[in-house]
N, C-alpha and C. Protein backbone atom coordinates (compact mmCIF):
# COMPACT_ATOMS: atom_id res chain seq x y z
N UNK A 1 144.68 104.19 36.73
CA UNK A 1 144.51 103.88 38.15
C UNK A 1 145.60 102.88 38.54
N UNK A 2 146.29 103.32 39.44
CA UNK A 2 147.16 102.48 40.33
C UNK A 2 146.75 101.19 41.22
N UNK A 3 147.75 100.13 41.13
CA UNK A 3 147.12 98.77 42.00
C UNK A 3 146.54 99.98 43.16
N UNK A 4 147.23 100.13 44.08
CA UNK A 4 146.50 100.26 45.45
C UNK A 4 145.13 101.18 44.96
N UNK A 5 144.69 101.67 44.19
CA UNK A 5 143.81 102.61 43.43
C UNK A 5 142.82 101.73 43.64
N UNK A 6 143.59 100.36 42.23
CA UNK A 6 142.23 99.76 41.71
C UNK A 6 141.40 98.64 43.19
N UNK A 7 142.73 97.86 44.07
CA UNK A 7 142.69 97.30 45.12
C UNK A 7 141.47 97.69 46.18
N UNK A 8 141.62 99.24 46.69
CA UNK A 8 140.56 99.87 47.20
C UNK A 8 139.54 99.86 46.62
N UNK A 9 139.28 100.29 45.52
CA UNK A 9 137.90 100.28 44.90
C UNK A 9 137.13 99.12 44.67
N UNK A 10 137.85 97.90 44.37
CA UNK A 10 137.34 96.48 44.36
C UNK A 10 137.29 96.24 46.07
N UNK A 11 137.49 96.66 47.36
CA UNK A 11 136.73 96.36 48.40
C UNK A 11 135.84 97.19 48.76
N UNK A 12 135.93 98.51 48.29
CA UNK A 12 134.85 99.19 48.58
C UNK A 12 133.33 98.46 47.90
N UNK A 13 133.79 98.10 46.57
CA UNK A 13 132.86 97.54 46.19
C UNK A 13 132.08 95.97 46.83
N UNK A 14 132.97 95.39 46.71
CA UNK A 14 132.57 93.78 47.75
C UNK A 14 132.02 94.49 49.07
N UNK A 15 132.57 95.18 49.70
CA UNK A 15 132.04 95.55 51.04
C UNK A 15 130.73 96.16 50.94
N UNK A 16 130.41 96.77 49.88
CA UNK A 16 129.07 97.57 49.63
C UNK A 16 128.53 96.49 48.83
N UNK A 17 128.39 95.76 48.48
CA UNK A 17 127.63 94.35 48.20
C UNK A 17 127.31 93.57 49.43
N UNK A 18 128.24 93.30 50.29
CA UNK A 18 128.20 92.65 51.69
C UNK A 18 127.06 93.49 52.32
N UNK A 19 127.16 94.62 52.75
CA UNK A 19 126.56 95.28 54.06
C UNK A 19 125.25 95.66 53.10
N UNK A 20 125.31 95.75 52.03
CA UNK A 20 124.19 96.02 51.52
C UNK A 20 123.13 94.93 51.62
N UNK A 21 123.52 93.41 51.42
CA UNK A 21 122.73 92.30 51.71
C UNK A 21 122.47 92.29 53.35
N UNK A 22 123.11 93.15 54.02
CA UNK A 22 123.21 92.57 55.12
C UNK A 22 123.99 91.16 55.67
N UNK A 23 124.93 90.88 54.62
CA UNK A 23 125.75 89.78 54.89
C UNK A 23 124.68 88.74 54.23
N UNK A 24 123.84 89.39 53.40
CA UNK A 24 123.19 87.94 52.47
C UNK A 24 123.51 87.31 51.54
N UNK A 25 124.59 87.51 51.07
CA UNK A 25 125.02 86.96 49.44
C UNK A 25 126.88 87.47 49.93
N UNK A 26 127.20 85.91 48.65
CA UNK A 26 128.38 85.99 48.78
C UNK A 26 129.00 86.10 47.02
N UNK A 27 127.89 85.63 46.31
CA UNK A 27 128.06 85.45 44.99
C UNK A 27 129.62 86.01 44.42
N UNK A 28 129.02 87.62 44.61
CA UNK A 28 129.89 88.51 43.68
C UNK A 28 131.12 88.30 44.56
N UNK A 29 131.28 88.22 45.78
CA UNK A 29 132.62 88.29 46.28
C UNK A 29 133.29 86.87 46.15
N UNK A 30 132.61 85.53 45.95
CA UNK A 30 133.21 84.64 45.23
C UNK A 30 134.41 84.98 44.17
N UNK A 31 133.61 85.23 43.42
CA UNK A 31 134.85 85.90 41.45
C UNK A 31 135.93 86.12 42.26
N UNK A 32 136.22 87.37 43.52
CA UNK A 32 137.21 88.21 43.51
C UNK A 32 138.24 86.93 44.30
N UNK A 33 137.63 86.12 44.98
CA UNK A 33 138.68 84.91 45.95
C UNK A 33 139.82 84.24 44.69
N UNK A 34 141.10 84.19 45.11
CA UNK A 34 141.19 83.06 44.37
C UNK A 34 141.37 81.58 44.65
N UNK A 35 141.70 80.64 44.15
CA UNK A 35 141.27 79.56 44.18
C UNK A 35 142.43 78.41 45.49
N UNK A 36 143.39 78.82 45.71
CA UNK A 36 144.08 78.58 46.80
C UNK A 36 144.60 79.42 47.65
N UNK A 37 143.51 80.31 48.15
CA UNK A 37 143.40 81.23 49.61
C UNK A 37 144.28 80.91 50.62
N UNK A 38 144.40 81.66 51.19
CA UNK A 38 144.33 81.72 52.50
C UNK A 38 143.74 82.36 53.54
N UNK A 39 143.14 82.19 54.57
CA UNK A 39 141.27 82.76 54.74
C UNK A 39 141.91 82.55 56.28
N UNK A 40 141.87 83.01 57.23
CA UNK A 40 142.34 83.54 58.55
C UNK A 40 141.29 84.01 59.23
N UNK A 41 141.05 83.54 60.44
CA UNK A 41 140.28 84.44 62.00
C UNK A 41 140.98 83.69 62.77
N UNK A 42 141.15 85.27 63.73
CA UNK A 42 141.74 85.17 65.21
C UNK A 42 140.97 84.01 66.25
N UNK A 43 139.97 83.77 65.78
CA UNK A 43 138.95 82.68 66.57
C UNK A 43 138.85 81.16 66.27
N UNK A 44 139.30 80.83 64.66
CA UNK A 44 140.43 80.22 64.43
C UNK A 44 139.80 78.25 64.44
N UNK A 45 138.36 78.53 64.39
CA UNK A 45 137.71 77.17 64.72
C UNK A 45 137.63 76.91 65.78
N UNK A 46 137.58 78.15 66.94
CA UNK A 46 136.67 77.88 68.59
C UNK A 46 135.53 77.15 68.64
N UNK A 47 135.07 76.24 69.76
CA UNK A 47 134.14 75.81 69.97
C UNK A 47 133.26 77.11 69.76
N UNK A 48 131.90 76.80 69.24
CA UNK A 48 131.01 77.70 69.08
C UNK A 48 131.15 78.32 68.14
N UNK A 49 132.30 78.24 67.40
CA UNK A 49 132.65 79.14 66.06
C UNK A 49 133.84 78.20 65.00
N UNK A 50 133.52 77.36 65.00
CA UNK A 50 133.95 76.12 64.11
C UNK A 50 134.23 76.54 62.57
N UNK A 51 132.96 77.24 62.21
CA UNK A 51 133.57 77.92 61.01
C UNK A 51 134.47 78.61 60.67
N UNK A 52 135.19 79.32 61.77
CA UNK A 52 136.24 80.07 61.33
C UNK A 52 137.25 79.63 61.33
N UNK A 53 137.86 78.20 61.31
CA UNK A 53 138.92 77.29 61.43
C UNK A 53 138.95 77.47 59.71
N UNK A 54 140.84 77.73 59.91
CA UNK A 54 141.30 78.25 58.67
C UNK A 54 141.10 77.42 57.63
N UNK A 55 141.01 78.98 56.19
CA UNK A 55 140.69 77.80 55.11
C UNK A 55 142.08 77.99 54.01
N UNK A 56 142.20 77.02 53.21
CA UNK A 56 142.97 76.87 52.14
C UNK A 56 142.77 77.03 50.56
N UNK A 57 141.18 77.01 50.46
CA UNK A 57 141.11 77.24 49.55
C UNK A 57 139.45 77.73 48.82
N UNK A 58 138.93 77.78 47.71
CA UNK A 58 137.80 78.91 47.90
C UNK A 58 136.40 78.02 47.97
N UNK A 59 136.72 76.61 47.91
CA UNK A 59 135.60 75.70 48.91
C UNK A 59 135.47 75.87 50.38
N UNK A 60 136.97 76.58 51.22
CA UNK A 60 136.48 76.44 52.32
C UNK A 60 136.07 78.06 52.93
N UNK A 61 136.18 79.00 51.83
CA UNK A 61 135.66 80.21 52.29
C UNK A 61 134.24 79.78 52.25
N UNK A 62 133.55 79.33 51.00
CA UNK A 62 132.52 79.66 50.55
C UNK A 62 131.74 78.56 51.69
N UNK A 63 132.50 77.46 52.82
CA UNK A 63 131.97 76.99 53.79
C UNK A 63 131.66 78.18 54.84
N UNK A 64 132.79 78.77 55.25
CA UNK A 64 133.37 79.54 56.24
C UNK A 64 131.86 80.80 55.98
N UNK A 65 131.70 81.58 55.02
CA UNK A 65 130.74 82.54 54.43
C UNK A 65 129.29 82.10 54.89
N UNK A 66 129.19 80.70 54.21
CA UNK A 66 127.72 80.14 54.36
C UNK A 66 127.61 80.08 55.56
N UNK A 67 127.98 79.28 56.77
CA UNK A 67 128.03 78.97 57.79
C UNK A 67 127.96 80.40 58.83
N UNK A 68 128.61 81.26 58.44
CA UNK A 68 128.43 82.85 59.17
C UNK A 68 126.96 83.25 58.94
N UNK A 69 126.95 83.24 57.82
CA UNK A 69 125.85 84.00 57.37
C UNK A 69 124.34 82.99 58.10
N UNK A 70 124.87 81.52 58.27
CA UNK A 70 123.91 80.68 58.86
C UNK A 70 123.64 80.67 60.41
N UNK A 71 124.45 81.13 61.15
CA UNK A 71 125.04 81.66 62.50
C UNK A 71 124.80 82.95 63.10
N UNK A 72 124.67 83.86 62.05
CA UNK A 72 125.05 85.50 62.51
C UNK A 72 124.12 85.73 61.51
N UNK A 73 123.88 87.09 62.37
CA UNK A 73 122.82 87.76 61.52
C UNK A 73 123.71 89.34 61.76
N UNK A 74 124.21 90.50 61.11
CA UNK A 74 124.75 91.18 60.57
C UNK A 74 123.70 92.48 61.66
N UNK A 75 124.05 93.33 62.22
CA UNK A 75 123.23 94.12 62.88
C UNK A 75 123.69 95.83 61.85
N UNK A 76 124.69 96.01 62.02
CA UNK A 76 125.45 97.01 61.39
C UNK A 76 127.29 96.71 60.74
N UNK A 77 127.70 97.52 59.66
CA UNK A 77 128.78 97.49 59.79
C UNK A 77 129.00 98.54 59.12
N UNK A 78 130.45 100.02 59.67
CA UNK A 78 130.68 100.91 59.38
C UNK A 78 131.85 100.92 58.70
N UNK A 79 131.94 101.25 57.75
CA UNK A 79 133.64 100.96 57.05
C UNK A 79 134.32 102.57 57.35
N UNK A 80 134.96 102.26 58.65
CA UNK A 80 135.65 103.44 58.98
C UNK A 80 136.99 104.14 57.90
N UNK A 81 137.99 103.10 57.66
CA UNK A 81 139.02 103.55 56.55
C UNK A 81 139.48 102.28 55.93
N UNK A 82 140.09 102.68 54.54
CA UNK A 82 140.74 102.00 54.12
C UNK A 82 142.22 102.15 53.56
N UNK A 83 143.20 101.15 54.43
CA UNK A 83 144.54 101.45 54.09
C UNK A 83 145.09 100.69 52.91
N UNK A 84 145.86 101.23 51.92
CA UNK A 84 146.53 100.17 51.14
C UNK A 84 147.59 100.56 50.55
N UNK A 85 148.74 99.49 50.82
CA UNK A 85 150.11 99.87 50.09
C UNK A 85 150.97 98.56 48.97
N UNK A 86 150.05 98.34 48.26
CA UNK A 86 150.97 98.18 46.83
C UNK A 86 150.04 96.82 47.09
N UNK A 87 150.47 95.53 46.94
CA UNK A 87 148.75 94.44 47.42
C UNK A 87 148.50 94.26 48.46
N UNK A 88 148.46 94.73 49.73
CA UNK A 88 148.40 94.42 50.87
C UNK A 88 147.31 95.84 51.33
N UNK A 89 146.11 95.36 51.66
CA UNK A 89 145.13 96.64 51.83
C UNK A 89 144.19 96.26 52.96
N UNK A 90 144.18 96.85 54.50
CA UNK A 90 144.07 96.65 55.46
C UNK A 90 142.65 97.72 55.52
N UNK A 91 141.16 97.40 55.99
CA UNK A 91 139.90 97.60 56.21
C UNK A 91 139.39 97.79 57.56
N UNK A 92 139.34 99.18 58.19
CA UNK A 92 139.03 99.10 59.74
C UNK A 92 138.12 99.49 60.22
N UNK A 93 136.81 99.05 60.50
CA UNK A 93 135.16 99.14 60.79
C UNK A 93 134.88 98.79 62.13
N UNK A 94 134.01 98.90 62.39
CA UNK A 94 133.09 98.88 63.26
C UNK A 94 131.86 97.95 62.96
N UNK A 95 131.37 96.55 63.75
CA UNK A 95 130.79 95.91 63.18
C UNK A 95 129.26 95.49 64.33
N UNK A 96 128.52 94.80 64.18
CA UNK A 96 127.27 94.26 65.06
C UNK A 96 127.01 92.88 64.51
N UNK A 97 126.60 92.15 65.26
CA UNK A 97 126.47 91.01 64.56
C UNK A 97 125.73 90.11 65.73
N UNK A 98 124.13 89.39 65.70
CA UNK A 98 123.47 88.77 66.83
C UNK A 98 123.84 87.40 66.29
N UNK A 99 123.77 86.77 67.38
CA UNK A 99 123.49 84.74 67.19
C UNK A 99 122.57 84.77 67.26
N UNK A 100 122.18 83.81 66.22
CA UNK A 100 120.97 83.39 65.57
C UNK A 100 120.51 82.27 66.83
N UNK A 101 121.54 81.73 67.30
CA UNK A 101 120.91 80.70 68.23
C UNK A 101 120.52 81.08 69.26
N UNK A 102 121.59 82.03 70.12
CA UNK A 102 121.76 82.50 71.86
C UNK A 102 120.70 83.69 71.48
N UNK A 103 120.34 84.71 70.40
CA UNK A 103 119.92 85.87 70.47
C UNK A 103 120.85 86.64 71.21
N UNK A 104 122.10 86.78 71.54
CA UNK A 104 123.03 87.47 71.97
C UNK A 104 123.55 88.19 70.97
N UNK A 105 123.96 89.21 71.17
CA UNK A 105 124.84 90.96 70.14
C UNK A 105 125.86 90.64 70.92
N UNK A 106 126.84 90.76 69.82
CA UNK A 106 128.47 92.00 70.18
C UNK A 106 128.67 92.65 68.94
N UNK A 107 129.10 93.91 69.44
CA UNK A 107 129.96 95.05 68.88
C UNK A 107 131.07 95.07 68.99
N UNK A 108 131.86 95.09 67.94
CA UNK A 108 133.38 95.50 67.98
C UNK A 108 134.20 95.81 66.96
N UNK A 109 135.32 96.30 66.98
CA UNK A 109 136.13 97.35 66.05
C UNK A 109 136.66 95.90 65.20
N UNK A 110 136.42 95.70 63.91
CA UNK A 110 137.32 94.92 62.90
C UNK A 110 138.29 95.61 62.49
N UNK A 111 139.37 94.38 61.92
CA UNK A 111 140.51 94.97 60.89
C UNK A 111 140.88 93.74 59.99
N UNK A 112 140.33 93.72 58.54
CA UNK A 112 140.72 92.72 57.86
C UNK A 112 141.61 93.25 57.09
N UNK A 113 142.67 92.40 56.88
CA UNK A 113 144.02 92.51 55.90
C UNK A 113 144.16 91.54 55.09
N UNK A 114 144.06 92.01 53.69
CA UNK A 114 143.99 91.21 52.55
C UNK A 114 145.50 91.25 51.65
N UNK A 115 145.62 90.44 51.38
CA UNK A 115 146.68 90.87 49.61
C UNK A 115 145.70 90.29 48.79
N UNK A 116 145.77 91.52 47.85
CA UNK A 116 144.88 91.46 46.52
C UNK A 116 146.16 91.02 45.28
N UNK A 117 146.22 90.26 44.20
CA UNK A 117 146.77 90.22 43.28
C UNK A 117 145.93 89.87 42.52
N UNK A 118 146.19 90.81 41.17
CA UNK A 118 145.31 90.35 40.21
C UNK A 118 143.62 90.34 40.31
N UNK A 119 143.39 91.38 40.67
CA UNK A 119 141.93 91.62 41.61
C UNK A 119 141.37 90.12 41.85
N UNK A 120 142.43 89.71 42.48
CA UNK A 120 142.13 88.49 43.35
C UNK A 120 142.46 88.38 44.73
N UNK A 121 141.74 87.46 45.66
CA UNK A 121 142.03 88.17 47.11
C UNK A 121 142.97 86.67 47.23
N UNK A 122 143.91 86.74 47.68
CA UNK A 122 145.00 85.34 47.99
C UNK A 122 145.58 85.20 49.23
N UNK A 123 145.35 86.54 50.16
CA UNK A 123 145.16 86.19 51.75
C UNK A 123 144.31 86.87 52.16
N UNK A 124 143.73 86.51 53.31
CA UNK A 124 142.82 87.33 54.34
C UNK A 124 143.14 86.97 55.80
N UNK A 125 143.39 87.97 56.48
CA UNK A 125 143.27 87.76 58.36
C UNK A 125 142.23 88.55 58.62
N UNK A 126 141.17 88.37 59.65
CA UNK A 126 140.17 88.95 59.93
C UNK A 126 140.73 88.87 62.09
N UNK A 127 140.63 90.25 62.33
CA UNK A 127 140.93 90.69 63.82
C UNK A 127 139.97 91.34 64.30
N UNK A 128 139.49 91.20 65.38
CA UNK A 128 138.23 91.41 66.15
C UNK A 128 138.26 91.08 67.59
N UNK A 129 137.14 91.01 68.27
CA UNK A 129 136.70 90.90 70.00
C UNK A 129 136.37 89.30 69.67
N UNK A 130 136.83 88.32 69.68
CA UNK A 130 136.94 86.78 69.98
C UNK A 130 136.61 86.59 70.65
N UNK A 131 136.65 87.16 71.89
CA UNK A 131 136.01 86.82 73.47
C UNK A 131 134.69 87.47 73.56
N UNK A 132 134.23 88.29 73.27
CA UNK A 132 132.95 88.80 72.62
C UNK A 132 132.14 87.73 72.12
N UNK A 133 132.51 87.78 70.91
CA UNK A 133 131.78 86.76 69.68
C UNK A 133 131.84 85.41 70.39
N UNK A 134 132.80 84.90 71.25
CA UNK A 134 132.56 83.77 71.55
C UNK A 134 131.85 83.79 72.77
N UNK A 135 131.46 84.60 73.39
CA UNK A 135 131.01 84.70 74.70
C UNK A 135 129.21 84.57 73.87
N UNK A 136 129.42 85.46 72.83
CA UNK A 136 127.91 85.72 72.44
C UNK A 136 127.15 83.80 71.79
N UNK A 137 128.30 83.19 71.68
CA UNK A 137 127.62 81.98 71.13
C UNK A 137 127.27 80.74 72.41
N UNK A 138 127.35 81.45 73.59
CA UNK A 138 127.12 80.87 74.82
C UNK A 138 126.10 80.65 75.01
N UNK A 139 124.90 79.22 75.65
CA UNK A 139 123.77 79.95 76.36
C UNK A 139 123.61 79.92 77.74
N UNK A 140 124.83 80.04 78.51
CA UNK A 140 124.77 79.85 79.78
C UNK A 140 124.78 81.46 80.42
């Protein structure tokens, strides 16, 4: 099996651990981080979404993770395709996700882009509806 082979199959797998908890456990996808990340959202530590202010390293995913998972509650997520060319392997779904606080939903099309080395993940950008998700953490 080829990197981009083995690359895909190690997110298919984390991702089917993820959606399978419903975004309850981060355990197993811990191992695959490595230890000076780089961890990316377009939302970037917005008011109302503080957690997603970038991380550096796999203390501040495993903040960034907890804190989602403490925030959001996971409604659906569809793993439409997966692209990958040599470590760089780009994930494009369809996701749901309510606030736990507002009781507000949004839906919207993701695209996370990772480089995997060493079935280790050493970047991530996560792209999405920001104005959505942040609209949903409103209670006005």
């Amino acid at each position: 099996m080829g990197q981009e082979e083995e690359n895909v199959a190690l997110l298919k797998e984390l991702y089917g651990i993820w959606t399978g908890t419903q975004a309850g456990t981060i355990e197993n996808v811990l191992e695959h981080i490595a230890d000076d990340v780089t961890w990316l959202s377009l939302a970037d530590g917005s008011p109302g979404m503080e957690f997603t202010a970038s991380c550096s390293c796999k203390d501040d995913v495993i903040r960034y993770l907890s804190e989602l998972m403490r925030e959001w509650s996971m409604d659906f997520f569809d793993l439409e395709e997966i692209i990958a060319d040599k470590d760089r392997v780009v994930v494009l779904s369809n996701v749901g996700w309510t606030n736990n606080r507002t009781g507000k939903s949004v839906k919207t099309p993701k695209a996370d882009v990772f480089c995997i080395k060493d079935r280790l993940i050493v970047e991530y950008l996560e792209f999405y509806d920001t104005a959505a998700a942040l609209a949903a953490t409103r209670t006005d």
